[in-house]
Protein backbone atom coordinates (compact mmCIF):
# COMPACT_ATOMS: atom_id res chain seq x y z
CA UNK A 1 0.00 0.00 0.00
CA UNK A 2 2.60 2.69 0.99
CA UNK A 3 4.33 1.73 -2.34
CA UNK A 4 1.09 2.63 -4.64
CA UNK A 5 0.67 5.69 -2.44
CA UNK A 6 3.86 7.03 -3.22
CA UNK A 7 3.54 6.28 -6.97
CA UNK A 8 0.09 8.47 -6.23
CA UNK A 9 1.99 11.72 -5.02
CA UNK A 10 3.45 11.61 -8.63
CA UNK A 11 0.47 10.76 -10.49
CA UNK A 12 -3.06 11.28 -8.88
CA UNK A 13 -4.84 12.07 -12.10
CA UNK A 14 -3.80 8.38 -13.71
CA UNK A 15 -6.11 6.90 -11.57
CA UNK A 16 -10.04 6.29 -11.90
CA UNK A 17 -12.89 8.54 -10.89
CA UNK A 18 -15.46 7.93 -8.76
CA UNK A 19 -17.79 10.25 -9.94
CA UNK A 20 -17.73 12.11 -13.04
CA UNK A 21 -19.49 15.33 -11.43
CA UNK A 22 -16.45 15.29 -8.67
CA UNK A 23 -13.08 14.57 -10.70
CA UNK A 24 -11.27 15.18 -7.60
CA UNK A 25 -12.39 11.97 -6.02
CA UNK A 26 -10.53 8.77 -7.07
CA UNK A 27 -10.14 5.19 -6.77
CA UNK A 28 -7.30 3.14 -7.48
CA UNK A 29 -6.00 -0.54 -6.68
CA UNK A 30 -3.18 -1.59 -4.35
CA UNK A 31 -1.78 -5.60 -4.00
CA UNK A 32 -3.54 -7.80 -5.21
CA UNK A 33 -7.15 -7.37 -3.55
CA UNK A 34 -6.87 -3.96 -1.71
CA UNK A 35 -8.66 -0.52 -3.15
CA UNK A 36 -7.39 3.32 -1.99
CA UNK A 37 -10.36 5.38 -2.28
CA UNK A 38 -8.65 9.47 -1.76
CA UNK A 39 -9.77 13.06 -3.22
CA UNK A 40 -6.70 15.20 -4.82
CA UNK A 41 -6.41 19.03 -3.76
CA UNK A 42 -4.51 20.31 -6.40
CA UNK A 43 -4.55 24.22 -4.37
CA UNK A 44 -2.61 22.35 -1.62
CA UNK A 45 -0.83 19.91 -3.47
CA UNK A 46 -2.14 16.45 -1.88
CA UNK A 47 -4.10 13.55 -1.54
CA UNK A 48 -6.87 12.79 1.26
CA UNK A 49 -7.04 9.24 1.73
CA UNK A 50 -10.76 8.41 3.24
CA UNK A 51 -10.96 4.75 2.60
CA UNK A 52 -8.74 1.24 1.91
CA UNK A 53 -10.06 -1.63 1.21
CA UNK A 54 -7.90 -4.45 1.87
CA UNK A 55 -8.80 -8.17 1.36
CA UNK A 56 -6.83 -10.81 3.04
């Protein structure tokens, strides 16, 4: 997980949107079964995780 967060600092906009009325929340996959939920604030440069989802 820490390893697909930092990739995330990078590259928050090469993930997939929750909702296409909010751009700035975004999903994306970590592991093999886990899922980083996070919105990107691109005024303060960073990433709110507010859910992972990890299987197993």
């Amino acid at each position: 997980m820490v390893e697909r967060v930092s990739k995330l600092v990078g590259a928050p906009w090469e993930t997939q949107t929750l909702d296409r009325d909010e751009p700035s929340f975004r999903q994306c996959t970590f592991g093999d079964l886990g899922l980083l939920s996070f919105q990107v604030d691109d005024d303060r440069e960073q990433i709110r995780i507010f859910d992972v989802t990890w299987v197993g």
